[in-house]
Structures are given as C-alpha cells and as structure tokens.
C-alpha atoms as a PDB file:
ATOM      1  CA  UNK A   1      41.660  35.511  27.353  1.00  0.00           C
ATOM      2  CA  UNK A   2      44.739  36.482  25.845  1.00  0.00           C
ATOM      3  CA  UNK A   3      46.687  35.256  28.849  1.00  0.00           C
ATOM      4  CA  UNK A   4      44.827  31.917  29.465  1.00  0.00           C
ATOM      5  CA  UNK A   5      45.256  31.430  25.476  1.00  0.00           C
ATOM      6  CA  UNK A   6      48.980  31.664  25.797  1.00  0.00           C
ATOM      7  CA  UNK A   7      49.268  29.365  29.291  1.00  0.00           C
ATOM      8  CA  UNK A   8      47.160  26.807  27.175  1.00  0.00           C
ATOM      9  CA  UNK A   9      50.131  26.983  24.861  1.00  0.00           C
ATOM     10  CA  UNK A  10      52.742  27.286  27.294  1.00  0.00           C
ATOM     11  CA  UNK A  11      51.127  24.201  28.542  1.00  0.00           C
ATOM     12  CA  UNK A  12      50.783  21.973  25.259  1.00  0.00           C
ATOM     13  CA  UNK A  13      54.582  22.552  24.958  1.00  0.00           C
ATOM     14  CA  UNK A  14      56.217  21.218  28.174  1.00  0.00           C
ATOM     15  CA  UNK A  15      58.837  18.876  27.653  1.00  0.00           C
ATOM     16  CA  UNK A  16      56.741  16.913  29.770  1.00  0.00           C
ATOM     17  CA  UNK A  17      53.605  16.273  27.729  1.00  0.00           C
ATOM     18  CA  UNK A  18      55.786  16.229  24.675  1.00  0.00           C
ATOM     19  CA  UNK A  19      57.728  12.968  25.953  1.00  0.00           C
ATOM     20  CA  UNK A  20      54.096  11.676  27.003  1.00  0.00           C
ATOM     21  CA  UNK A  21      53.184  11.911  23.398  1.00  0.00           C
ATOM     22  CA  UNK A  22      56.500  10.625  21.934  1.00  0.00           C
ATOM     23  CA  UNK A  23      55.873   7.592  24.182  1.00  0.00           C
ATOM     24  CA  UNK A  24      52.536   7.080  22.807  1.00  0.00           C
ATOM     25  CA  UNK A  25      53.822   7.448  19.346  1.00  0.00           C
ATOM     26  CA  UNK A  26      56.649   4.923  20.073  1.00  0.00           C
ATOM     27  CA  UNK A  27      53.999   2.129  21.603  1.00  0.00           C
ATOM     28  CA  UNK A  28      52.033   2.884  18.657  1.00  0.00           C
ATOM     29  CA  UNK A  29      54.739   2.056  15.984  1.00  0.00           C
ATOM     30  CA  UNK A  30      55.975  -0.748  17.781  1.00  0.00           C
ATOM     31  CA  UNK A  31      53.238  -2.624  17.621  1.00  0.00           C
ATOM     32  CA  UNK A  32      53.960  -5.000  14.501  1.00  0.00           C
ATOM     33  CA  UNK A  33      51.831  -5.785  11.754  1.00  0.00           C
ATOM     34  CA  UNK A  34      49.072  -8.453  11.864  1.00  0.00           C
ATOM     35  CA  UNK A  35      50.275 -11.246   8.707  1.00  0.00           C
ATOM     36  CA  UNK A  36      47.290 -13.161   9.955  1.00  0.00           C
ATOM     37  CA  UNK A  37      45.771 -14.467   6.577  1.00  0.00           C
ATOM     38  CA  UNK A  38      45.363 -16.650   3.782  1.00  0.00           C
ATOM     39  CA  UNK A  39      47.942 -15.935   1.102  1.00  0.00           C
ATOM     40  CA  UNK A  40      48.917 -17.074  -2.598  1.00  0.00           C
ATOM     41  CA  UNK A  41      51.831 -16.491  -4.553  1.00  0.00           C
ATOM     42  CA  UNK A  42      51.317 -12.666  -5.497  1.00  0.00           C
ATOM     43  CA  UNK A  43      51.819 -13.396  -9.682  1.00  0.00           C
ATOM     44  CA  UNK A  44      49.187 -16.698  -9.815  1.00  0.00           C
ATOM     45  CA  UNK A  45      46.447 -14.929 -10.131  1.00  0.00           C
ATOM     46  CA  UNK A  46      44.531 -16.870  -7.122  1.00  0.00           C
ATOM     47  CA  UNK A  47      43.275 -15.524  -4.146  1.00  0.00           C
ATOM     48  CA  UNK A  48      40.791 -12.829  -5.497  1.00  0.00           C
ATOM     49  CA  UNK A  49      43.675 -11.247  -7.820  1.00  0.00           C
ATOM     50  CA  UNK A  50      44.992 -11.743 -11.516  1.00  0.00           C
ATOM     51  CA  UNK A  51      48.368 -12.171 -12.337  1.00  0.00           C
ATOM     52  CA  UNK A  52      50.762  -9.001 -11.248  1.00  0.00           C
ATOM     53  CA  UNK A  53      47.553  -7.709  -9.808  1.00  0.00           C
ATOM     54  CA  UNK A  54      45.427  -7.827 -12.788  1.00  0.00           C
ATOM     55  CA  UNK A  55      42.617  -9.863 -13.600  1.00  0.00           C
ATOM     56  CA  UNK A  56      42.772 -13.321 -14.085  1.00  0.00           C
ATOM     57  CA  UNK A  57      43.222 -15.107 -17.251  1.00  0.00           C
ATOM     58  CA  UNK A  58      40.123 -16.232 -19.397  1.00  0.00           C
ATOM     59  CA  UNK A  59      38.883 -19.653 -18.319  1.00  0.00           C
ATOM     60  CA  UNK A  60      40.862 -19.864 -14.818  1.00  0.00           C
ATOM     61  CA  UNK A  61      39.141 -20.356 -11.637  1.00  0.00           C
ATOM     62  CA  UNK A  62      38.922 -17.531  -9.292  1.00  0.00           C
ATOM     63  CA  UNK A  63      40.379 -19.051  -6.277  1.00  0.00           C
ATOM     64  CA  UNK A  64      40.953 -22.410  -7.195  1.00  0.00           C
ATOM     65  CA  UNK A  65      44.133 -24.111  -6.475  1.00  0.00           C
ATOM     66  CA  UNK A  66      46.150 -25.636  -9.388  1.00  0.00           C
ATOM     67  CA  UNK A  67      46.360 -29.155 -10.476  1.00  0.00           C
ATOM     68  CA  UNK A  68      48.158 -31.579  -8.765  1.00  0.00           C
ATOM     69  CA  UNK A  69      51.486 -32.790 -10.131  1.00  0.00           C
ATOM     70  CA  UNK A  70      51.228 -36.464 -10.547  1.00  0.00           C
ATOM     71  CA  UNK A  71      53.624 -39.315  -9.948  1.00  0.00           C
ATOM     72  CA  UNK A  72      54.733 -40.043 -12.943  1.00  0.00           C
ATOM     73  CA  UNK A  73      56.012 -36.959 -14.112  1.00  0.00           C
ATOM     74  CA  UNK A  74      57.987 -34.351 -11.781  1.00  0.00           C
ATOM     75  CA  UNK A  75      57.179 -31.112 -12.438  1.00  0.00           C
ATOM     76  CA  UNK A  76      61.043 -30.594 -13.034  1.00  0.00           C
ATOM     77  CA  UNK A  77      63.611 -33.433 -14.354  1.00  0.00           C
ATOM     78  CA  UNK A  78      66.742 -31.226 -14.764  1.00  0.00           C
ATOM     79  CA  UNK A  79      66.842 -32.317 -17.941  1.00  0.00           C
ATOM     80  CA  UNK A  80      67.818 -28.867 -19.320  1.00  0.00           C
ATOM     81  CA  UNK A  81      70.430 -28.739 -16.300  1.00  0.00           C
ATOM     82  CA  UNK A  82      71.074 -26.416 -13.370  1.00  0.00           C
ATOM     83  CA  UNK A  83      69.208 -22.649 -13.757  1.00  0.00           C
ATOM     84  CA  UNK A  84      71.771 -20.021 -13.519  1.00  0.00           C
ATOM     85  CA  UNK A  85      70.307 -18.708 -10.247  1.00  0.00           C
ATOM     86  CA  UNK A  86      69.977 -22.191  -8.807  1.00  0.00           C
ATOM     87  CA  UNK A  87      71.609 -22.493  -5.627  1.00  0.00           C
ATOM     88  CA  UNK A  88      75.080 -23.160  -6.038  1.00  0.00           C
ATOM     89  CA  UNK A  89      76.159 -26.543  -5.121  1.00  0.00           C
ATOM     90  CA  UNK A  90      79.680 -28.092  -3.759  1.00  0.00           C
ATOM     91  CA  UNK A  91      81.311 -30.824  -6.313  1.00  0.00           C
ATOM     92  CA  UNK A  92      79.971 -33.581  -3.762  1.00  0.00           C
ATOM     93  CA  UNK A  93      76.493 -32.467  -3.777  1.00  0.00           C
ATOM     94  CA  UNK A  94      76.702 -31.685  -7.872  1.00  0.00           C
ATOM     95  CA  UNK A  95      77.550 -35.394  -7.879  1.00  0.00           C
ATOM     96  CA  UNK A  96      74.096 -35.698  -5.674  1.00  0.00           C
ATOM     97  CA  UNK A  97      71.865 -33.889  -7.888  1.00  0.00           C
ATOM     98  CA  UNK A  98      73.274 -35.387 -11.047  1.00  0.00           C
ATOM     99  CA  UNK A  99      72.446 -38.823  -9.872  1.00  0.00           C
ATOM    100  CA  UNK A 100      68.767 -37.680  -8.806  1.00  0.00           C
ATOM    101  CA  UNK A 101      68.717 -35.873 -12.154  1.00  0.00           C
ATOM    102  CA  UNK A 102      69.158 -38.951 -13.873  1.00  0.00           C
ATOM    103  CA  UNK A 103      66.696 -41.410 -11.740  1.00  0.00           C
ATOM    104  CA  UNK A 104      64.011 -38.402 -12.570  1.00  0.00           C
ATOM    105  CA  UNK A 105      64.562 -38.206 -16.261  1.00  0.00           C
ATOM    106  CA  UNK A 106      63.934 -41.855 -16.350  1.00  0.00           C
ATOM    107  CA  UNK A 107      60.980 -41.308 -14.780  1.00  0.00           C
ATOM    108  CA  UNK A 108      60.970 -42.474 -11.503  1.00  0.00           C
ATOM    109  CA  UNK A 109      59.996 -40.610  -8.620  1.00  0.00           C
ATOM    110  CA  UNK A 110      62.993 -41.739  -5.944  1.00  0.00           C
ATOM    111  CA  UNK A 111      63.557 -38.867  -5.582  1.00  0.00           C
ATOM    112  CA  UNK A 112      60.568 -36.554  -5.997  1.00  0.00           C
ATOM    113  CA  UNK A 113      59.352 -36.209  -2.252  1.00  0.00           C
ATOM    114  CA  UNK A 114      55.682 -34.671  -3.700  1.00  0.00           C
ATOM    115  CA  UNK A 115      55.080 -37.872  -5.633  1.00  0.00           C
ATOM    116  CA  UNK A 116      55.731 -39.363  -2.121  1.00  0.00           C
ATOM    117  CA  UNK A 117      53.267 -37.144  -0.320  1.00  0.00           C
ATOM    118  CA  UNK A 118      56.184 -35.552   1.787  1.00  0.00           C
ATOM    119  CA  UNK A 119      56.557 -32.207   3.428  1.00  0.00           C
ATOM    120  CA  UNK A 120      58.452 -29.827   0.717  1.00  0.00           C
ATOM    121  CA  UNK A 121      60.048 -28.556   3.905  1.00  0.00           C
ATOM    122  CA  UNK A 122      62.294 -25.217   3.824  1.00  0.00           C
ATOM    123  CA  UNK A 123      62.043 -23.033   2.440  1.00  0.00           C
ATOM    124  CA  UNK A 124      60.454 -24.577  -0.244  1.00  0.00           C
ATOM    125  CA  UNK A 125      57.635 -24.669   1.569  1.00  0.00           C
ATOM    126  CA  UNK A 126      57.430 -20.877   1.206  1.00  0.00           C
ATOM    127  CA  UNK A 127      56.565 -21.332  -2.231  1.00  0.00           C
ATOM    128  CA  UNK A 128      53.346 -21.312  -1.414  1.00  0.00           C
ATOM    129  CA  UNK A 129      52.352 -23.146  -4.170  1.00  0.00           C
ATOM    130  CA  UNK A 130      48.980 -24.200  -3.146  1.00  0.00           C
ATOM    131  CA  UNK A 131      48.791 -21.311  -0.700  1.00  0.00           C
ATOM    132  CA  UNK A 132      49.448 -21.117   2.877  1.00  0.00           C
ATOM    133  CA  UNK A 133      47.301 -19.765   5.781  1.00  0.00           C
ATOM    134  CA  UNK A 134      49.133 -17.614   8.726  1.00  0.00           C
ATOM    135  CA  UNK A 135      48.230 -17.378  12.201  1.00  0.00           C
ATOM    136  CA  UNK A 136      49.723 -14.988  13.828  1.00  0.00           C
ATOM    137  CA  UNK A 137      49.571 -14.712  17.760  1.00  0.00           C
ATOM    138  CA  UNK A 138      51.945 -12.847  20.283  1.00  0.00           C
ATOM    139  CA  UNK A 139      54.127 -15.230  21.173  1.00  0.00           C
ATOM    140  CA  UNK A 140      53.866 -17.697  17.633  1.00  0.00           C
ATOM    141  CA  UNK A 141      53.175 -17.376  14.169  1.00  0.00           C
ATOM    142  CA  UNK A 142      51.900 -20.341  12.616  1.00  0.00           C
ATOM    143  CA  UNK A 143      52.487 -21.097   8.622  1.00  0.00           C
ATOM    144  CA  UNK A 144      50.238 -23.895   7.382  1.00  0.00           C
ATOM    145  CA  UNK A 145      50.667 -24.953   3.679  1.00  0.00           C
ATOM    146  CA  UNK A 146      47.951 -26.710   1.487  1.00  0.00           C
ATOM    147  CA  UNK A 147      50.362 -28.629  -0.183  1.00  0.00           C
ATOM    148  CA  UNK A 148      50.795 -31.866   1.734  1.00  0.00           C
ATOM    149  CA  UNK A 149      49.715 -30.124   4.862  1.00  0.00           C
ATOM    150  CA  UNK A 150      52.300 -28.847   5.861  1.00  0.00           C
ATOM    151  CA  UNK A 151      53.164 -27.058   8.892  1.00  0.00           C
ATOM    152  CA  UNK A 152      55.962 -24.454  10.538  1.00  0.00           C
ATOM    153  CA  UNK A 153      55.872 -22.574  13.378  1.00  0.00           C
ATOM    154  CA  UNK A 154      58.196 -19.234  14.437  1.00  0.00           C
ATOM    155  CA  UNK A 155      58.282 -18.885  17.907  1.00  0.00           C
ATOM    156  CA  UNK A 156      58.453 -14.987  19.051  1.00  0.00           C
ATOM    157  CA  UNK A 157      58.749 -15.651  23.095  1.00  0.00           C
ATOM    158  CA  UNK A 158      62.707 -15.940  23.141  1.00  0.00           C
ATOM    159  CA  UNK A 159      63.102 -19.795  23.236  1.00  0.00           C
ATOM    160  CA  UNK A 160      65.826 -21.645  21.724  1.00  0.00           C
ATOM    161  CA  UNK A 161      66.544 -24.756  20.456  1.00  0.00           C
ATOM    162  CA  UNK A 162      67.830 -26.883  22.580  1.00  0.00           C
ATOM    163  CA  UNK A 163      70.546 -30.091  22.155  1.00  0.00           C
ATOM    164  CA  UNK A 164      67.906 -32.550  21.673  1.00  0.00           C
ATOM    165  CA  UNK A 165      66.448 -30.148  18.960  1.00  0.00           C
ATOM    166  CA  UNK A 166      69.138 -30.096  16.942  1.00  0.00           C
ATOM    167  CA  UNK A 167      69.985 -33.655  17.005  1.00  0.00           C
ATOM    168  CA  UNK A 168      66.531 -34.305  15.364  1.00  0.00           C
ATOM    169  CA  UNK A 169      65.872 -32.484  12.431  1.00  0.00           C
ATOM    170  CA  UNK A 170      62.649 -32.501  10.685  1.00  0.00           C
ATOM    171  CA  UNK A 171      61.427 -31.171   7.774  1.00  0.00           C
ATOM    172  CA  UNK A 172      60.444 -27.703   8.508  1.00  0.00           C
ATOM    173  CA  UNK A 173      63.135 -27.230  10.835  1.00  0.00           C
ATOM    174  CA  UNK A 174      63.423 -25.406  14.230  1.00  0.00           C
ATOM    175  CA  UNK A 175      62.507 -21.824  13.303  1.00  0.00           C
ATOM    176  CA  UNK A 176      62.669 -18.628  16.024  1.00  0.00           C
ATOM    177  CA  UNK A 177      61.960 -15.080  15.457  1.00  0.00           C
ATOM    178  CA  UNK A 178      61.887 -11.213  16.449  1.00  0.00           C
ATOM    179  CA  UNK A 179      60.464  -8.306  15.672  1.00  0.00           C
ATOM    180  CA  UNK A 180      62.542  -5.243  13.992  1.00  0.00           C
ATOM    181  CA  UNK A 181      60.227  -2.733  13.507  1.00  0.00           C
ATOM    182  CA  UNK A 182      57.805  -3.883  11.000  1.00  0.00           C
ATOM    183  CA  UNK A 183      59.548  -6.799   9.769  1.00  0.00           C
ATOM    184  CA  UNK A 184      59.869 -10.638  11.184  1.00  0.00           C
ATOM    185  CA  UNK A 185      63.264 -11.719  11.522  1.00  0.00           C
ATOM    186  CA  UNK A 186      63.681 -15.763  11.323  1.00  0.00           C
ATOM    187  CA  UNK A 187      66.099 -18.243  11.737  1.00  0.00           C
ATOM    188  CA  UNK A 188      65.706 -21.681  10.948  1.00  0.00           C
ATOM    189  CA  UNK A 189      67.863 -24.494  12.145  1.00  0.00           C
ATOM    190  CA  UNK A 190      67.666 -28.909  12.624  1.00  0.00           C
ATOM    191  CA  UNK A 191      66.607 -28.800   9.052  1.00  0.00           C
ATOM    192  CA  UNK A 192      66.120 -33.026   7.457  1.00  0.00           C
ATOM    193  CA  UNK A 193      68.725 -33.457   4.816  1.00  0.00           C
ATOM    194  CA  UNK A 194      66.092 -35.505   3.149  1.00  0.00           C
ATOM    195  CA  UNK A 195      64.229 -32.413   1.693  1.00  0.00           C
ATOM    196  CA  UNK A 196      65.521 -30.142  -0.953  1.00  0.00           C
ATOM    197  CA  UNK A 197      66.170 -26.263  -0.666  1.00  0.00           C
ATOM    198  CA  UNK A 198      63.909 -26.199  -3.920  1.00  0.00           C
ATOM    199  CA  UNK A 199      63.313 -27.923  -7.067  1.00  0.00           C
ATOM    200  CA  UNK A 200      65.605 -30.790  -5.809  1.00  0.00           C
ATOM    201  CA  UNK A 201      68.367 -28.965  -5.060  1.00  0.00           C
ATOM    202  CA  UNK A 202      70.301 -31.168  -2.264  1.00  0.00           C
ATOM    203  CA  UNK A 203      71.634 -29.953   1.136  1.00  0.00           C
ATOM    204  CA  UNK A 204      72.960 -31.028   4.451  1.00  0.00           C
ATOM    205  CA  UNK A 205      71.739 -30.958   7.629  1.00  0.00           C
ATOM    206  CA  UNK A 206      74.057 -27.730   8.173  1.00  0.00           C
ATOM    207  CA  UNK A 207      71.697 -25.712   6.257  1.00  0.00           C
ATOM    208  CA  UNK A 208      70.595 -22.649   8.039  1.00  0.00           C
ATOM    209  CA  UNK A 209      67.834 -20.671   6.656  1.00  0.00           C
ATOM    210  CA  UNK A 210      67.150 -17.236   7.552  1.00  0.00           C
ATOM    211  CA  UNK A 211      63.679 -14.801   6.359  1.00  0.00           C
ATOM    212  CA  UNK A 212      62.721 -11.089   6.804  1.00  0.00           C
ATOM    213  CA  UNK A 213      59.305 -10.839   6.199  1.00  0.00           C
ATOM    214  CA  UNK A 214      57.070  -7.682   5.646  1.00  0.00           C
ATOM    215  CA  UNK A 215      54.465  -6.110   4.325  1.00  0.00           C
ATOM    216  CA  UNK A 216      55.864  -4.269   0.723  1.00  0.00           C
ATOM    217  CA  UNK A 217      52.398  -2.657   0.347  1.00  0.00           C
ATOM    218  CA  UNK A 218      48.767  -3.289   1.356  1.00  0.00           C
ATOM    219  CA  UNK A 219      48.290  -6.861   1.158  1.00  0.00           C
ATOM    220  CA  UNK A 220      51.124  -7.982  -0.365  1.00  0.00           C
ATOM    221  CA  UNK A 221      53.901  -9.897   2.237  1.00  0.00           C
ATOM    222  CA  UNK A 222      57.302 -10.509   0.955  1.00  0.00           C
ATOM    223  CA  UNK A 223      59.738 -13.210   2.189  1.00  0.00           C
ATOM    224  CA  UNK A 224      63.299 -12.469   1.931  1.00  0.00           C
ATOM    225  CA  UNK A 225      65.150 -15.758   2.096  1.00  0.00           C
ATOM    226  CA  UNK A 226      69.119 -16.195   2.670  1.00  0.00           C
ATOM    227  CA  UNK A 227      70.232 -20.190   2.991  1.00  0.00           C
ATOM    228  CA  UNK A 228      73.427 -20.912   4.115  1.00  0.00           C
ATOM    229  CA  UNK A 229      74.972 -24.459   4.162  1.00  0.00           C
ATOM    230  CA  UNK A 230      78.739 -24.588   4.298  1.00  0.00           C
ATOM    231  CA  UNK A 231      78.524 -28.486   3.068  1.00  0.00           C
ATOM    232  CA  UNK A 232      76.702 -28.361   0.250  1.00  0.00           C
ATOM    233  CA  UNK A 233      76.228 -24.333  -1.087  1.00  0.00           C
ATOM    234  CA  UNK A 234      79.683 -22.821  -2.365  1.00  0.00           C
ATOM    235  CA  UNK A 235      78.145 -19.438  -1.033  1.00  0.00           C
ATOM    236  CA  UNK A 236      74.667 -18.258   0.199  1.00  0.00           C
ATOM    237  CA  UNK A 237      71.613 -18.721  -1.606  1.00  0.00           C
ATOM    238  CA  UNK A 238      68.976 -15.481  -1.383  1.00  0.00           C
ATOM    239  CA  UNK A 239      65.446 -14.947  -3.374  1.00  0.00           C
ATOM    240  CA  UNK A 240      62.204 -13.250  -2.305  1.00  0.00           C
ATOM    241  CA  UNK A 241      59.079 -14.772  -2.169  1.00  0.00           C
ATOM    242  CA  UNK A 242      56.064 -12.223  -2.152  1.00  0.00           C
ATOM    243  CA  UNK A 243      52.412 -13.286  -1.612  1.00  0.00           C
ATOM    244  CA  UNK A 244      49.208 -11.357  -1.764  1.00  0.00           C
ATOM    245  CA  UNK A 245      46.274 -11.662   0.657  1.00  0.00           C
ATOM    246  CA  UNK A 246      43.563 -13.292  -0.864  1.00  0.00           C
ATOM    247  CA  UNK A 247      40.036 -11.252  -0.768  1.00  0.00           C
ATOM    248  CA  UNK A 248      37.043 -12.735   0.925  1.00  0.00           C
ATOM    249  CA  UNK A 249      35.268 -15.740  -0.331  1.00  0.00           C
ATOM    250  CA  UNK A 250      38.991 -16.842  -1.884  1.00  0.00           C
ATOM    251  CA  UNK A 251      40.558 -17.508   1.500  1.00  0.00           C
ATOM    252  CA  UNK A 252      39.640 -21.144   2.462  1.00  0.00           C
ATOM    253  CA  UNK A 253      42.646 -23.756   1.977  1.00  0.00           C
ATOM    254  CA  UNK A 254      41.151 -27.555   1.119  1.00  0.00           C
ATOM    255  CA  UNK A 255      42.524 -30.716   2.845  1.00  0.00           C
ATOM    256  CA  UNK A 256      45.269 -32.102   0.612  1.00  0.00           C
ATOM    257  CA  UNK A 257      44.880 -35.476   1.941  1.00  0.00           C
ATOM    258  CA  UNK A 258      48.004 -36.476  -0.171  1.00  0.00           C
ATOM    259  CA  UNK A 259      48.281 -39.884   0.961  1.00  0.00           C
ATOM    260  CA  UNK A 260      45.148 -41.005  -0.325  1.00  0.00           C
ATOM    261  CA  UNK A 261      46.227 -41.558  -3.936  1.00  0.00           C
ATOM    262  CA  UNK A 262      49.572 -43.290  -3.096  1.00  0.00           C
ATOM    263  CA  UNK A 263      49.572 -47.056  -4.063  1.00  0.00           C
ATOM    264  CA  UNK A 264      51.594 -49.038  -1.605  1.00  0.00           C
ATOM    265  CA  UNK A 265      52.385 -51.574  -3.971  1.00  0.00           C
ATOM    266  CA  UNK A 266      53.618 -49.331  -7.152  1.00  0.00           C
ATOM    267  CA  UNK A 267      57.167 -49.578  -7.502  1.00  0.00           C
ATOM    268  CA  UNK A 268      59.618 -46.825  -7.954  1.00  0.00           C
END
C-alpha cells in the first residue's frame, strides 16, 4: 500500500499532468467576463441600488428613469463657464464653445443636440444617463442607450475600419476591441464633429476615443475613457465612468421615442 500510495504521488507530480493542469487553468482565466446586462450610473440610485450603494432616497422611484430635459432649458448653459476638469480646448475651439455658450444662455437650443432628439454620441453616450443595456457575444458587444436610442457596437473579431469608414463618420463612431485579460480594450475612430465629447464641449473629427472596461467588483463595470483630438484638445482628456448592474425587475430600458415631442414648426 505504501508503495502504490507513493506511485499515486509520483504520478500526480509529473511535469506532464502538471502542464495539463496549468493549461486548464490558463483556458479557464482567459475566458473574459460576461458584461451582458442592463446597467445605470453606479451613484443614481436606479437599477435596484441607492446612491453609492445605499438605499434610495425617500420618494424616488425604484427603477425609474429620470425626467426628461426639455427644450427650452439645457440642462447646462455654461453660464458659470468652463469646469476645471472640462476637457481642455484649443483657442479655435474656445472661440466654438463660447459662441454655443452664448446661443444657450439665451435660450435657444442650436446647439443642444438632446433638445433635437440626436444621438449624444461618444463618449457621452457612456454617461449612461438613462441607462444602457449590453449585449455581449463572442465576436461583438453591443451598447444600447435609452436616451435617444442610441446605439454602438465594439467589434472583437479583428476587423478594421476601412477608407470608406473613416470618410463617414457618425455619431458613435467606428469602435474595435480586444481582450487583455479581464478587461475590454476599445478604440474608437470616424467620430461626427457634430456631437460633443460631453456637456457641449466641441471637437473635430480627429477625435479618437479610447476605453478599458472591467468589472471593479461584483456588479459594478467601470469605463476608463482617454480622448485624444490634436485639433481641438490641448492634451488628452481621461475620466471613469462606473455603472452598477441593475437587480431583477429594474432591468427593462423603455422606448425613448424622442422624436415624438419635437414640433417641426418651433423655431430655434
């Protein structure tokens, strides 16, 4: 018995069936992390969970998505000037926002692409802030935002943009992506000039935009954001975005149908 005890142990140590289980434990942790989900900006205290993971505030709606801004009024008019961690804009496209600074101010909406029903595009879109489902397949992840219904995809099968793609931006851009470990890697590119990198914060259709996004802890997925634009940003803009999972029973999005309270004949 003695003998047979130590060949069984002899046996469980071969370099052999050690590299067999190192393999296995390498297929194991390269398998990345399922984002699939419906998520809300983690300190809104929607989606099943209060604000910095407490409960909610008295009187708000468990789940329910926050009013919409209206025409009239943007939800920001610069009026109190630039935040200090506002990207930092070129004297050309200072000049820009000054000028849309002043249209909003006086109230009209020229320049407020909400009021207009149009995507926020990126990354503002990653605000989230009417939350955003993710579908998450092999080769695609799919980002779909209540707000104005917009949509991004990240495609994960080693495509690249081609010519054509670049000479036509749109709105959310051209975005591509890997895998490091447990984190996505993007890169967006052929982003529309005519969206803002947030608030209304101007940029040109050099802007590059690039994420790493992860789990931070159970439920909670956090969007590190770096934009670049060599026309319009004096250096690189970064913040991190981090949204939390919302629980059953919180985790259906409702058609925005934006469009529908637009008035074709109102005048700027």
């Amino acid at each position: 018995m003695l003998v047979a005890g130590a060949i069984a142990v002899g046996f469980a140590l071969t370099p052999s069936h050690l590299s067999a289980q190192n393999a296995a434990s390498a297929a194991v942790s390269a398998t990345p992390p399922d984002f699939s989900g419906v998520y809300y900006p983690a300190n809104e205290g929607r989606g099943g969970a209060g604000r910095r993971g407490g409960p909610p505030p008295a009187g708000a709606q468990r789940g329910g998505p926050p009013p919409r801004p209206t025409q009239s009024a943007p939800l920001s008019d610069g009026s109190q000037g630039r935040s200090p961690d506002a990207p930092s804009l070129t004297p050309e496209y200072l000049a820009k926002w000054e000028v849309m600074r002043k249209s909003r101010i006086a109230g009209s909406y020229e320049y407020d692409n909400s009021a207009k029903c149009l995507p926020p595009g990126m990354p503002a879109m990653m605000n989230m802030a009417y939350g955003m489902e993710v579908m998450q397949t092999k080769d695609k992840i799919t980002f779909f935002s209540e707000l104005n219904d917009a949509l991004r995809r990240v495609y994960l099968d080693g495509r690249k943009p081609t010519q054509k793609i670049l000479d036509d931006p749109t709105y959310a851009g051209y975005s591509t992506g890997h895998w490091e470990g447990d984190t996505l890697v993007v890169d967006t590119v052929a982003l529309n000039d005519a969206t803002f990198i947030e608030g209304f914060t101007p940029h040109s259709t050099a802007m590059t935009v690039k994420e790493r996004i992860r789990f931070n802890s159970a439920g909670l997925l956090e969007d590190h954001i770096v934009v670049t634009d060599p026309i319009a940003l004096t250096k690189p803009w970064e913040v991190t975005r981090t949204y939390r999972r919302a629980s059953p029973g919180n985790d259906q999005l409702r058609e925005f149908a934006c469009p529908e309270g637009l008035d074709p004949f109102a005048k700027k």
